[in-house]
PDB file of N, CA and C in Angstrom:
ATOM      1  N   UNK A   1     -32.290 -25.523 -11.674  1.00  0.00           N
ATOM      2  CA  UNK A   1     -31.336 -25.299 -10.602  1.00  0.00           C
ATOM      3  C   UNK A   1     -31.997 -24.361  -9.587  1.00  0.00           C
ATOM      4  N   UNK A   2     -31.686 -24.601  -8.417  1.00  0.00           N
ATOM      5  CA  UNK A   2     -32.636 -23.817  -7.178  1.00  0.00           C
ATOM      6  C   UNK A   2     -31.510 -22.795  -7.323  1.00  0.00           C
ATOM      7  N   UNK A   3     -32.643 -21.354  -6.509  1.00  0.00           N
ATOM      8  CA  UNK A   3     -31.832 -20.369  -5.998  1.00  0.00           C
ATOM      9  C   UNK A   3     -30.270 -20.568  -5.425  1.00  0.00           C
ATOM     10  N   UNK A   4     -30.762 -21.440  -4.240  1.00  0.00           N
ATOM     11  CA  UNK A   4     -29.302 -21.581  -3.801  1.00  0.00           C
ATOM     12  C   UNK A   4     -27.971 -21.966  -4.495  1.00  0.00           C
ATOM     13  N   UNK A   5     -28.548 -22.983  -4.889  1.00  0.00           N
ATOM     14  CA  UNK A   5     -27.481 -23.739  -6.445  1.00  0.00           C
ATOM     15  C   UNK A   5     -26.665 -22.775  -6.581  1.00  0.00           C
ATOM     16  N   UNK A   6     -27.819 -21.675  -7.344  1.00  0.00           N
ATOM     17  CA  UNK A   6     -26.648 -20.988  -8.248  1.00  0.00           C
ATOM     18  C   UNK A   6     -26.250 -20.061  -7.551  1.00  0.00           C
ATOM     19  N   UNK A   7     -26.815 -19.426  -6.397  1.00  0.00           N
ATOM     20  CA  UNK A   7     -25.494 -18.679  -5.614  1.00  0.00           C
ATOM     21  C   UNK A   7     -24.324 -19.382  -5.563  1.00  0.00           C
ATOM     22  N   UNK A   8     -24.478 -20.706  -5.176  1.00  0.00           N
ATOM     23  CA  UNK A   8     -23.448 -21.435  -4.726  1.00  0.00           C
ATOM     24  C   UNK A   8     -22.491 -21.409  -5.921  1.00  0.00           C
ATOM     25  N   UNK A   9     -22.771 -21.572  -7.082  1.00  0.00           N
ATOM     26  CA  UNK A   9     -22.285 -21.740  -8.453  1.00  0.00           C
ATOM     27  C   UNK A   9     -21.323 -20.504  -8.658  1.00  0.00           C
ATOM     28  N   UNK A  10     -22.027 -19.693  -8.424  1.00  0.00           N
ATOM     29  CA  UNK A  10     -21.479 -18.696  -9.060  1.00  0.00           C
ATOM     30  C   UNK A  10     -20.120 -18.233  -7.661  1.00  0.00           C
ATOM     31  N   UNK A  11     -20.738 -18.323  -6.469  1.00  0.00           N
ATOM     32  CA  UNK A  11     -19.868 -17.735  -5.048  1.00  0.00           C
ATOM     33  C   UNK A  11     -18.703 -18.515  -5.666  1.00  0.00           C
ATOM     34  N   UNK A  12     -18.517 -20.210  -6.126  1.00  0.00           N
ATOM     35  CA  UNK A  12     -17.482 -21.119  -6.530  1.00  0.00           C
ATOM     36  C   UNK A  12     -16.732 -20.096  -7.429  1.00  0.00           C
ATOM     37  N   UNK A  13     -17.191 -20.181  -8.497  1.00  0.00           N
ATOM     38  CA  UNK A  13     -16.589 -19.675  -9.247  1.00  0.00           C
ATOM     39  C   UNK A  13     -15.937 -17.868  -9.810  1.00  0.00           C
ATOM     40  N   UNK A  14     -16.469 -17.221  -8.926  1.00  0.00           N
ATOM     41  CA  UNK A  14     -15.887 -16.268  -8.244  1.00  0.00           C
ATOM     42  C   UNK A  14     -14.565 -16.429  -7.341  1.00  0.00           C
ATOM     43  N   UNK A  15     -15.093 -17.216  -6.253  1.00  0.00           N
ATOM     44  CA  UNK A  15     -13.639 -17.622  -5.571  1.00  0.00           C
ATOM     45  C   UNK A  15     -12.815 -18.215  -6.036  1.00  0.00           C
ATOM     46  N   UNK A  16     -12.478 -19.091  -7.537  1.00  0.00           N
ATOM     47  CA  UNK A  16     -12.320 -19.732  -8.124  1.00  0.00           C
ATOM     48  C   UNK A  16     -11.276 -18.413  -9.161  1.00  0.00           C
ATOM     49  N   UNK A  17     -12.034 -18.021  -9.717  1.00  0.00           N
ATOM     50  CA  UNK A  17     -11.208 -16.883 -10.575  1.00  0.00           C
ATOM     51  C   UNK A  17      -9.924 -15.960  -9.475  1.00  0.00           C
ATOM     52  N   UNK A  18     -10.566 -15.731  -8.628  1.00  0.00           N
ATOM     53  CA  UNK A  18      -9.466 -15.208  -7.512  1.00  0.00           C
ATOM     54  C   UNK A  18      -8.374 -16.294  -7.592  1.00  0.00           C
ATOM     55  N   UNK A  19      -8.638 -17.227  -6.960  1.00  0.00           N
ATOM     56  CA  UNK A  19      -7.369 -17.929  -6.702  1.00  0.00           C
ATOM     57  C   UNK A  19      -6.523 -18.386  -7.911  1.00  0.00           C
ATOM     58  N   UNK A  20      -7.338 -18.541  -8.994  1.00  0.00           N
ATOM     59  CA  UNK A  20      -5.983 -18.283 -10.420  1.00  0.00           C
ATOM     60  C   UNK A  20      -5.179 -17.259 -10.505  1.00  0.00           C
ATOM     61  N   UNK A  21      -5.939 -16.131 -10.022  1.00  0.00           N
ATOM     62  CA  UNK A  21      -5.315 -14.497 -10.484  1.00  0.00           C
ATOM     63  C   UNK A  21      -6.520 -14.024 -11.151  1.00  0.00           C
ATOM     64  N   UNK A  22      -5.932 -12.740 -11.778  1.00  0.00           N
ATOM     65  CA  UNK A  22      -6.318 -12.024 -12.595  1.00  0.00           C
ATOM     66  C   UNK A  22      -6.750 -12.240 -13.789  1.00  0.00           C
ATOM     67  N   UNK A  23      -7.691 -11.989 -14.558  1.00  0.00           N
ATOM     68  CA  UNK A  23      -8.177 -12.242 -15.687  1.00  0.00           C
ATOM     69  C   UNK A  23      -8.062 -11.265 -16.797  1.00  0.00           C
ATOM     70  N   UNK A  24      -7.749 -11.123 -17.987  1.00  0.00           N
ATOM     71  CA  UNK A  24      -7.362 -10.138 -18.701  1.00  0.00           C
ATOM     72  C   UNK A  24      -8.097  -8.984 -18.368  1.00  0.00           C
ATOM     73  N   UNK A  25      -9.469  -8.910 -18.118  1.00  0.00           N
ATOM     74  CA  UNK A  25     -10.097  -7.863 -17.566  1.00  0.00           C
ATOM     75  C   UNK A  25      -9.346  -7.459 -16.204  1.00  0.00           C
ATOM     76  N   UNK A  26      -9.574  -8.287 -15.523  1.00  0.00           N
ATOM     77  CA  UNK A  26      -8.719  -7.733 -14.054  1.00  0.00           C
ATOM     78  C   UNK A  26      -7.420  -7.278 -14.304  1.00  0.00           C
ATOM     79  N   UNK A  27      -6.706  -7.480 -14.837  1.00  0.00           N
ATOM     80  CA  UNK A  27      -5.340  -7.227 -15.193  1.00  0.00           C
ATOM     81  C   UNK A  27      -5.046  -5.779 -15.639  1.00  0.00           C
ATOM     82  N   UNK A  28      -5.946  -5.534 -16.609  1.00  0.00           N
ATOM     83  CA  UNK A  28      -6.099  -4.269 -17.138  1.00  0.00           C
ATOM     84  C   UNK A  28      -7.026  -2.934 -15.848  1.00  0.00           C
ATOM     85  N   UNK A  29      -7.584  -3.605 -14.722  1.00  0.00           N
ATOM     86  CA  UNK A  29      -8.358  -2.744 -14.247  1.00  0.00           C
ATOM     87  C   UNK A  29      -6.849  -2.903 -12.907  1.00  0.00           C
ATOM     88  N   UNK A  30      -6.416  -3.799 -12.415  1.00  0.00           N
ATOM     89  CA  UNK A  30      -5.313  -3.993 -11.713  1.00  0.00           C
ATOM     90  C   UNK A  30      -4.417  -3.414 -11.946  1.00  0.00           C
ATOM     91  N   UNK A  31      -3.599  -2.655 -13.580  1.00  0.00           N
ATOM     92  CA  UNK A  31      -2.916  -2.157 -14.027  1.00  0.00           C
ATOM     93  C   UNK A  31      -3.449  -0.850 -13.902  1.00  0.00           C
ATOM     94  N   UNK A  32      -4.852  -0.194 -14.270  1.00  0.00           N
ATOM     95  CA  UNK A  32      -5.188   1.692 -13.663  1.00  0.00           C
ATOM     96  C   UNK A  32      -5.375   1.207 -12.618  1.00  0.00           C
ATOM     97  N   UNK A  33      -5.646   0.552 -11.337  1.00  0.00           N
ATOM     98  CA  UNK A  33      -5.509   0.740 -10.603  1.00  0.00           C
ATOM     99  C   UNK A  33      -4.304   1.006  -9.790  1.00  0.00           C
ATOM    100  N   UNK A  34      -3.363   0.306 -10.397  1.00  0.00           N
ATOM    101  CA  UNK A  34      -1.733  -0.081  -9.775  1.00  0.00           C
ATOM    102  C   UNK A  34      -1.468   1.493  -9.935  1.00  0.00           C
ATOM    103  N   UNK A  35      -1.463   2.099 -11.019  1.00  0.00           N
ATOM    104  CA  UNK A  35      -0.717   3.126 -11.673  1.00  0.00           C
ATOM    105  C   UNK A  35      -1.313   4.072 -10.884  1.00  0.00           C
ATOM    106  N   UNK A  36      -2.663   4.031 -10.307  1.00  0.00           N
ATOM    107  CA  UNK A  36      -3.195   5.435  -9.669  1.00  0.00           C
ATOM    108  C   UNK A  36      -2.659   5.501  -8.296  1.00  0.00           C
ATOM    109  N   UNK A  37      -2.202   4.394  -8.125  1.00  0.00           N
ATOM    110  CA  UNK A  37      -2.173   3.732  -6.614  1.00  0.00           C
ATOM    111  C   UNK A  37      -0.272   4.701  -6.553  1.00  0.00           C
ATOM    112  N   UNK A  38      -0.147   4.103  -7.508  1.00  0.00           N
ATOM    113  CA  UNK A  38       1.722   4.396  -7.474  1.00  0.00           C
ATOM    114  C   UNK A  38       2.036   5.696  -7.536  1.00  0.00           C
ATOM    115  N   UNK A  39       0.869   6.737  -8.436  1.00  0.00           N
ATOM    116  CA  UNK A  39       1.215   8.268  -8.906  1.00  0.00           C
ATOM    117  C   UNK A  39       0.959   8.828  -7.309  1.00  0.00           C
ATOM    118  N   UNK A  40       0.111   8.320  -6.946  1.00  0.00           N
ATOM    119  CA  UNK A  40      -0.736   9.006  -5.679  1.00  0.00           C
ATOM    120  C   UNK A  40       0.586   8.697  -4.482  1.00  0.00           C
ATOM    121  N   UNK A  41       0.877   7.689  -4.605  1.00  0.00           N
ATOM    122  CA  UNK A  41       1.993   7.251  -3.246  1.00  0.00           C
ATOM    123  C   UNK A  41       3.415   7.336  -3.354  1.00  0.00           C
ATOM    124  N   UNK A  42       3.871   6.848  -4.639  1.00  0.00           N
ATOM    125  CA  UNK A  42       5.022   7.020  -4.520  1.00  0.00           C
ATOM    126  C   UNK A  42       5.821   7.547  -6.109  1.00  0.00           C
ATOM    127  N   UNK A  43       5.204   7.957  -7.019  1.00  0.00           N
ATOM    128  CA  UNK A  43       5.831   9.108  -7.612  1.00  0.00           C
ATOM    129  C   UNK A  43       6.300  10.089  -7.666  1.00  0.00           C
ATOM    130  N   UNK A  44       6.174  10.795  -6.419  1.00  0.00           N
ATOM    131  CA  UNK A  44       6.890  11.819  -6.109  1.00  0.00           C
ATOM    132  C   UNK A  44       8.759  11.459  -5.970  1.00  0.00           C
ATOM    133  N   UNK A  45       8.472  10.124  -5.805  1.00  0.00           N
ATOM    134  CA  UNK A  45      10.353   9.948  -4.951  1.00  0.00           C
ATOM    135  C   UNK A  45      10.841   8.782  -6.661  1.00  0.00           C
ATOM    136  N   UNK A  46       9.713   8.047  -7.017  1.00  0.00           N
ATOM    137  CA  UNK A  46      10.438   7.036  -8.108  1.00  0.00           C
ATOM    138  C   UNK A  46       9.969   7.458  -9.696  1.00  0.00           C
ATOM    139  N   UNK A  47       9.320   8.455  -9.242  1.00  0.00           N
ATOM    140  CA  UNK A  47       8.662   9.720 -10.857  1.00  0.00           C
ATOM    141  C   UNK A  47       8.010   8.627 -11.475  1.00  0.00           C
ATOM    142  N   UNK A  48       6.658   9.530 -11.883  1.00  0.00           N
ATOM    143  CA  UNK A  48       5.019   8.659 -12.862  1.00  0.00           C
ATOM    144  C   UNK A  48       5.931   6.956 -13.911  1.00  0.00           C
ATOM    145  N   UNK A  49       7.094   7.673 -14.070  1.00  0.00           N
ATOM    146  CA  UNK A  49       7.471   6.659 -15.330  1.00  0.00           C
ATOM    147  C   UNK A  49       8.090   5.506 -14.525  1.00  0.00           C
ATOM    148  N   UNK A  50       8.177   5.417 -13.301  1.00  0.00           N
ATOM    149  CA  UNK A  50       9.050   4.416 -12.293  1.00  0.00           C
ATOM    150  C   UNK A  50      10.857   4.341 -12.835  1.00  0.00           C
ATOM    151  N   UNK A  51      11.201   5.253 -13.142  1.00  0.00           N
ATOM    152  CA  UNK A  51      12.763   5.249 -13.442  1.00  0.00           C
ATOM    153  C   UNK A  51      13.623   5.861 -12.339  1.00  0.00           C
ATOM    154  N   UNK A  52      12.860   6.172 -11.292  1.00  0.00           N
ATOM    155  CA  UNK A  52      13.599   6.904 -10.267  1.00  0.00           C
ATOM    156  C   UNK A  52      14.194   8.658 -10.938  1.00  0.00           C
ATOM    157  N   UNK A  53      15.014   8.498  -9.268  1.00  0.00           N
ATOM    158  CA  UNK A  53      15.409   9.694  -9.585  1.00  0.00           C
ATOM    159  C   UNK A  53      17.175   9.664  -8.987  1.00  0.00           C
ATOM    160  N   UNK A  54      18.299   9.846  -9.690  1.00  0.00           N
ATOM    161  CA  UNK A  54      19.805   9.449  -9.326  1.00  0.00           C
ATOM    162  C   UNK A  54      19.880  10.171  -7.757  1.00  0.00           C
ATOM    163  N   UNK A  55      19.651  11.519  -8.075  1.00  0.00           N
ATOM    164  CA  UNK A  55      19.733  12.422  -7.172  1.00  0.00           C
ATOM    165  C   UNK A  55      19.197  11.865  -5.259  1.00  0.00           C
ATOM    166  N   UNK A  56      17.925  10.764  -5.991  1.00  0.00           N
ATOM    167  CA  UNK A  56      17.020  10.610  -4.701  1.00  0.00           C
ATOM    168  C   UNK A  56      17.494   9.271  -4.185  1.00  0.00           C
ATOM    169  N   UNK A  57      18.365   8.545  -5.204  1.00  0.00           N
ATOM    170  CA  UNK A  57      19.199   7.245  -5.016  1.00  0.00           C
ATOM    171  C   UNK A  57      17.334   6.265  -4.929  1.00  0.00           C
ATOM    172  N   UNK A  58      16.396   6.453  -6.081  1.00  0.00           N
ATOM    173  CA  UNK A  58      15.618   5.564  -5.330  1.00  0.00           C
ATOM    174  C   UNK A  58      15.637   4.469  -6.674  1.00  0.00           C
ATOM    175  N   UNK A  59      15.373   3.570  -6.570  1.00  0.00           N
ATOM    176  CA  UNK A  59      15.865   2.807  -7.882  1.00  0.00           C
ATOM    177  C   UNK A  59      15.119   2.293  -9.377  1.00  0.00           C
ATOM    178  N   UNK A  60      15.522   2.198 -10.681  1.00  0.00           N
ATOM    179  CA  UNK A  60      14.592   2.318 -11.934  1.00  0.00           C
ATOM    180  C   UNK A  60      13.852   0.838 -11.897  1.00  0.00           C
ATOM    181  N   UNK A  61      12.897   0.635 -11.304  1.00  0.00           N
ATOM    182  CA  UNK A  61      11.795  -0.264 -11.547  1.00  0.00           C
ATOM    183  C   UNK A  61      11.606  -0.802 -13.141  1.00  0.00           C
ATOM    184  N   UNK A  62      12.093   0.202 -14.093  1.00  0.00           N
ATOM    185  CA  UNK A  62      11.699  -0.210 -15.555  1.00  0.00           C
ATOM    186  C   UNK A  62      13.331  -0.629 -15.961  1.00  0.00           C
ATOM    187  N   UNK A  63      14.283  -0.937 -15.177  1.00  0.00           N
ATOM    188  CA  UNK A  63      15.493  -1.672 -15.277  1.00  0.00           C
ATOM    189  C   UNK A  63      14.961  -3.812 -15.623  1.00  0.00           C
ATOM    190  N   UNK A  64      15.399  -4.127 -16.417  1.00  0.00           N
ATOM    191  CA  UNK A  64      15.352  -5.694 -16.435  1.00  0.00           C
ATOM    192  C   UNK A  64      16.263  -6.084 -15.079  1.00  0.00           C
ATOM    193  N   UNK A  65      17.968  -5.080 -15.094  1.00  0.00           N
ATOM    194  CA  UNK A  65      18.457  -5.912 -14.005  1.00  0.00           C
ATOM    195  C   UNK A  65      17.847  -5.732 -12.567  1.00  0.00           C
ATOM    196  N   UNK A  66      17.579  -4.662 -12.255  1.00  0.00           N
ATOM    197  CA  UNK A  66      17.105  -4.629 -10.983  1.00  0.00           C
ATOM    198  C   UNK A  66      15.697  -5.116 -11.059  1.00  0.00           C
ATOM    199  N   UNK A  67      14.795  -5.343 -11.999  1.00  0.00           N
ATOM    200  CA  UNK A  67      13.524  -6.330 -11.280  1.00  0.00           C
ATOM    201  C   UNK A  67      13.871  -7.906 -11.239  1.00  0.00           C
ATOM    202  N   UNK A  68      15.258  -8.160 -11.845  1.00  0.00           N
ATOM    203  CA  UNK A  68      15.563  -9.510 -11.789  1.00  0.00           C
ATOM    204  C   UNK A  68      15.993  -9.778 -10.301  1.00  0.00           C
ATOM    205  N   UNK A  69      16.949  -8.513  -9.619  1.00  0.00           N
ATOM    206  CA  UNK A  69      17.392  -8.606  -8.377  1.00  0.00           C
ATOM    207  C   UNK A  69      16.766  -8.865  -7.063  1.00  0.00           C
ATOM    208  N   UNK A  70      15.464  -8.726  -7.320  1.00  0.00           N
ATOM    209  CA  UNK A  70      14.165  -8.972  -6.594  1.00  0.00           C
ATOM    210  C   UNK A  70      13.017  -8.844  -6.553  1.00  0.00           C
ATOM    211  N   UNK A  71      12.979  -9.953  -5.528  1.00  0.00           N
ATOM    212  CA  UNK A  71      11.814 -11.054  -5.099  1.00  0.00           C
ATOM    213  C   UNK A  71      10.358  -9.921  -4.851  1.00  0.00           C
ATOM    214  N   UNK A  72       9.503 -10.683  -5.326  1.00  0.00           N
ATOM    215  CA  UNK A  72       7.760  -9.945  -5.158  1.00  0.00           C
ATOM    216  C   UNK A  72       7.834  -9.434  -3.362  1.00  0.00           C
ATOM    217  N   UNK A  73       8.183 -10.596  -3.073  1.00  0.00           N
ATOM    218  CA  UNK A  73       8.310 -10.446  -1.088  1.00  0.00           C
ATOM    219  C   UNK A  73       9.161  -9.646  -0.808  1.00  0.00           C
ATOM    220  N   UNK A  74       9.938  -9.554  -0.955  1.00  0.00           N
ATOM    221  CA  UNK A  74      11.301  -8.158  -0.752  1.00  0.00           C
ATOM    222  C   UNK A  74      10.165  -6.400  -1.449  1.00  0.00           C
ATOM    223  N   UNK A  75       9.992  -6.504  -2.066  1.00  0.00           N
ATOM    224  CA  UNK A  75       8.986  -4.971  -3.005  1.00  0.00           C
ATOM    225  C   UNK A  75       8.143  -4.728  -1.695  1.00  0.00           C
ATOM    226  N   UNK A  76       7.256  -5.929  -1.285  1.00  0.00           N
ATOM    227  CA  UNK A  76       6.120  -5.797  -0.656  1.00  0.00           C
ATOM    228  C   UNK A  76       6.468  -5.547   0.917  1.00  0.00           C
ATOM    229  N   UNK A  77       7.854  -6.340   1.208  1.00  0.00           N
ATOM    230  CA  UNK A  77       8.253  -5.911   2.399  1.00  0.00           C
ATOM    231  C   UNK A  77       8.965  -4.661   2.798  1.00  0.00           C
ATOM    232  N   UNK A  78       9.439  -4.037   1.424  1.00  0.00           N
ATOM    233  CA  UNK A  78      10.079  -2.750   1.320  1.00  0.00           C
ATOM    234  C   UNK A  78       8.896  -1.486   1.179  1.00  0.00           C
ATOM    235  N   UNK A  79       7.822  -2.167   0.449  1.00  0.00           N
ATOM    236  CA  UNK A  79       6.247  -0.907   1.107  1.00  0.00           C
ATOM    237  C   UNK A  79       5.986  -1.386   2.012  1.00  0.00           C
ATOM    238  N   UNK A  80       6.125  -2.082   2.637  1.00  0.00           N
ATOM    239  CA  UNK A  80       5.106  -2.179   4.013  1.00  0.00           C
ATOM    240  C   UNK A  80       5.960  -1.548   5.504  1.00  0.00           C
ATOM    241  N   UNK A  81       7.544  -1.947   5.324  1.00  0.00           N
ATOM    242  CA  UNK A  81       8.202  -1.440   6.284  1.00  0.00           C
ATOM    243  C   UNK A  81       9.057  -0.247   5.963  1.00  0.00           C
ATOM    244  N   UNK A  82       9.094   0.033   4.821  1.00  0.00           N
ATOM    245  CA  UNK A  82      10.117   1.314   4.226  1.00  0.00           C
ATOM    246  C   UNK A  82      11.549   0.525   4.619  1.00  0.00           C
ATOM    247  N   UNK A  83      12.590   1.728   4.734  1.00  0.00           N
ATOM    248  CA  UNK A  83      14.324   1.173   4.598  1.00  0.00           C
ATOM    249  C   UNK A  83      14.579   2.042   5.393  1.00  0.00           C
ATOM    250  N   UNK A  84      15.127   2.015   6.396  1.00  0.00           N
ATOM    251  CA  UNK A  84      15.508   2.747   7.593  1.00  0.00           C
ATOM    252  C   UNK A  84      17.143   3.382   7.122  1.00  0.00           C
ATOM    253  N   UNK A  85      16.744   4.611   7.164  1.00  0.00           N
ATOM    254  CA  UNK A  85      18.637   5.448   6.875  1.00  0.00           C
ATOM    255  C   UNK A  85      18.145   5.723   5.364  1.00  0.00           C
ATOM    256  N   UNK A  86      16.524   5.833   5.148  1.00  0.00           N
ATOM    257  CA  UNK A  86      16.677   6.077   3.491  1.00  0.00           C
ATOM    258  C   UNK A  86      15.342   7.173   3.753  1.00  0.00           C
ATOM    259  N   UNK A  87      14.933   7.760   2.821  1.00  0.00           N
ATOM    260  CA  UNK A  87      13.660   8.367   2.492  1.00  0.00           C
ATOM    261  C   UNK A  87      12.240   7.450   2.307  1.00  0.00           C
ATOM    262  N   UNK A  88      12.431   6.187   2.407  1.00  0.00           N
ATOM    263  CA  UNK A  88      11.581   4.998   1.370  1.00  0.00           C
ATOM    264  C   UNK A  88      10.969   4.760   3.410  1.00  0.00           C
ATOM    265  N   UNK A  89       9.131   5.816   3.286  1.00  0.00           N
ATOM    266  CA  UNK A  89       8.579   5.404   4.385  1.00  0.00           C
ATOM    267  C   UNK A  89       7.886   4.323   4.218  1.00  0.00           C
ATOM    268  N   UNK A  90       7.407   3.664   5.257  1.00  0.00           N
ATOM    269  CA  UNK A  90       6.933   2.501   5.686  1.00  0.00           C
ATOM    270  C   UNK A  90       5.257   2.909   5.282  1.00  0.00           C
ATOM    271  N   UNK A  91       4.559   1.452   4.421  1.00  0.00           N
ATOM    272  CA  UNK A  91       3.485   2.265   4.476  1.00  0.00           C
ATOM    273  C   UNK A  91       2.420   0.976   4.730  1.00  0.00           C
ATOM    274  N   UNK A  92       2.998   0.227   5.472  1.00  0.00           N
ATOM    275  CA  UNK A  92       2.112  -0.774   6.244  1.00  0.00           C
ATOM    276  C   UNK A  92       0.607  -0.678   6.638  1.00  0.00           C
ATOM    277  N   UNK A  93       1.179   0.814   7.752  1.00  0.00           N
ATOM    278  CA  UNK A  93      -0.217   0.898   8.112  1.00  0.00           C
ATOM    279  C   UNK A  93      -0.564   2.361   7.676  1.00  0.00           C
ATOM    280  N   UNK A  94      -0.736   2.315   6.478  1.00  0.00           N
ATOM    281  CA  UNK A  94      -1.709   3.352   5.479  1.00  0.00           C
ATOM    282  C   UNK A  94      -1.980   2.868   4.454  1.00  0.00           C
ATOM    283  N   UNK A  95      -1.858   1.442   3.878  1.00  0.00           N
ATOM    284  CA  UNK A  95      -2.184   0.523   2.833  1.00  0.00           C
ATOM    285  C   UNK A  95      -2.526  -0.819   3.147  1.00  0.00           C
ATOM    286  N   UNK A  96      -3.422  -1.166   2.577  1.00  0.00           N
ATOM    287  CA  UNK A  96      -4.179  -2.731   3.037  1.00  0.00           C
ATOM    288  C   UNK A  96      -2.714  -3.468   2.445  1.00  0.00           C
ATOM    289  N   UNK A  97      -3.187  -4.843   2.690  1.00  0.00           N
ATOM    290  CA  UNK A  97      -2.466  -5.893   1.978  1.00  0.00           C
ATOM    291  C   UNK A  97      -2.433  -5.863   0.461  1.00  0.00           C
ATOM    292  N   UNK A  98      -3.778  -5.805   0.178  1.00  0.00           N
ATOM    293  CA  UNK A  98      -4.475  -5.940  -1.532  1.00  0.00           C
ATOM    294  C   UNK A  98      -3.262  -4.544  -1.969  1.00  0.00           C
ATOM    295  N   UNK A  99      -3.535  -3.450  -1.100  1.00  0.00           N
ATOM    296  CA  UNK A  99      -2.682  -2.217  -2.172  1.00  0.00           C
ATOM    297  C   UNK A  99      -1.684  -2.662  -2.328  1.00  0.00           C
ATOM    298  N   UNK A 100      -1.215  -3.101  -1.108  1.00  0.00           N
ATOM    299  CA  UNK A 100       0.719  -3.171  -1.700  1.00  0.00           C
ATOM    300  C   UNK A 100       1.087  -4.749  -2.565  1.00  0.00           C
ATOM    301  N   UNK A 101      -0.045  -5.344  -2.693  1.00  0.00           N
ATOM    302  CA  UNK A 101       0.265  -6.190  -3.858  1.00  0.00           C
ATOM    303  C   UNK A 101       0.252  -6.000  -5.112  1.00  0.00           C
ATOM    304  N   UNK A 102      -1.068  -4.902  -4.898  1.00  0.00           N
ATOM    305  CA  UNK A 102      -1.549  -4.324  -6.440  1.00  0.00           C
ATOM    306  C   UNK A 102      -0.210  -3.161  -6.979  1.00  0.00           C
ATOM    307  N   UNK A 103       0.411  -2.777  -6.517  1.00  0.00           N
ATOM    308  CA  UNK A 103       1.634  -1.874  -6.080  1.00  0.00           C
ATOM    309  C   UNK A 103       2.851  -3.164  -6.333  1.00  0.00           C
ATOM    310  N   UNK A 104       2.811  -4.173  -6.136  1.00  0.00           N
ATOM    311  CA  UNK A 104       4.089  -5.087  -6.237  1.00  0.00           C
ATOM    312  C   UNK A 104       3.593  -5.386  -7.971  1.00  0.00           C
ATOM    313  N   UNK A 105       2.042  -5.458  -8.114  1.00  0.00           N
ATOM    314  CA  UNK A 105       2.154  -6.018  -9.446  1.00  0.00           C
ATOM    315  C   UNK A 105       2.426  -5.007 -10.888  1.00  0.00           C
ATOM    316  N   UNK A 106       1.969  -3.875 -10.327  1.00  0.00           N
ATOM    317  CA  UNK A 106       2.083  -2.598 -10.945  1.00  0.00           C
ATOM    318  C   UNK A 106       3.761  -2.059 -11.336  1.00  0.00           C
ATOM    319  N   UNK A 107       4.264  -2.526 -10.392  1.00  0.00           N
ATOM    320  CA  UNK A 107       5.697  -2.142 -10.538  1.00  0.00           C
ATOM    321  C   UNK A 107       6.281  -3.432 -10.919  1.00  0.00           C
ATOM    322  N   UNK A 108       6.069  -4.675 -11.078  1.00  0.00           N
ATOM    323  CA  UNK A 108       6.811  -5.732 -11.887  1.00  0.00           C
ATOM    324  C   UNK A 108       6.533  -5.071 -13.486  1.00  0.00           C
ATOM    325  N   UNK A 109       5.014  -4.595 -13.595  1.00  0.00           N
ATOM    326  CA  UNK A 109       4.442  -4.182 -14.895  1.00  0.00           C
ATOM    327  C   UNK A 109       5.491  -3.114 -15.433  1.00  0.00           C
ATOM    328  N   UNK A 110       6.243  -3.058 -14.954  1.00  0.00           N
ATOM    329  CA  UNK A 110       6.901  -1.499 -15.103  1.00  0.00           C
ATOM    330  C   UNK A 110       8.174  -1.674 -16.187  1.00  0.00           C
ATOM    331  N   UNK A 111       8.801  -3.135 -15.913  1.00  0.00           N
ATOM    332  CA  UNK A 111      10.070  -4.064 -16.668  1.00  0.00           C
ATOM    333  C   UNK A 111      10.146  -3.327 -18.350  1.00  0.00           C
ATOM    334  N   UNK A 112      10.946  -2.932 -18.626  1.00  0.00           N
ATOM    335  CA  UNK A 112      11.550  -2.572 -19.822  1.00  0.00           C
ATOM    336  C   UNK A 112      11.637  -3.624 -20.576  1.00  0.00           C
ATOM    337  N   UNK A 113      12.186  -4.978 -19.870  1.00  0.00           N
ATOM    338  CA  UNK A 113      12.070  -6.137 -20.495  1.00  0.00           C
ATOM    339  C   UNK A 113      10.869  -6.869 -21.194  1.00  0.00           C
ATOM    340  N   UNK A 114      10.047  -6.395 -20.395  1.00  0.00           N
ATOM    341  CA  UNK A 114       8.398  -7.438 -21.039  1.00  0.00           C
ATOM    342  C   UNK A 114       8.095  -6.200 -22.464  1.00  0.00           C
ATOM    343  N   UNK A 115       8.551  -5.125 -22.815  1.00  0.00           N
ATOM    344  CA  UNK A 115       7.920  -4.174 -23.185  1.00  0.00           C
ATOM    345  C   UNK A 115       8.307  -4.729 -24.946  1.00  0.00           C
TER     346      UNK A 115
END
């Protein structure tokens, strides 16, 4: 197989693993990443364990009913634009796309239910 080949081979199948998702390795590096991502940004208002806080009205992520209540796109549109009349800032433009997905997947990870 020529040089190129197997760049080509491998560039495939690289792009290839992306578009399935995550791979148990990725998953697990997606998960410390999610979690560093979440302590650093928004634990202060939904606390390290994602159960919120009553006082701060912000809501328990490790609830089954409320991750049933919503959609991946609603999470991601609620980090990217925050909730106006709430504490929950907008963090569009201080996080790529990739964070606030890795942040949508980190906090589905969070379900009491899968546990």
């Amino acid at each position: 197989m020529t040089l190129f080949k197997r760049y080509l081979t491998i560039g495939a199948m690289v792009g290839f693993s992306f578009a399935l998702g995550p791979s148990a390795f990725g998953a697990a590096q997606g998960k410390t990443a999610g979690r560093s991502l979440f302590n650093s940004k928004c634990a202060m208002c939904h606390g390290t364990d994602g159960k919120g806080f009553p006082a701060l009205h912000t809501p328990d992520f490790t609830s089954p009913k409320w991750q049933a209540s919503v959609s991946n796109a609603k999470i991601a549109r609620v980090i990217a634009d925050g909730v106006k009349g709430t504490a929950m800032p907008a963090w569009g433009n201080k996080l790529t796309a990739a964070q606030i997905q890795t942040l949508v997947h980190y906090i589905r990870s969070l379900n009491s239910a899968k546990k």
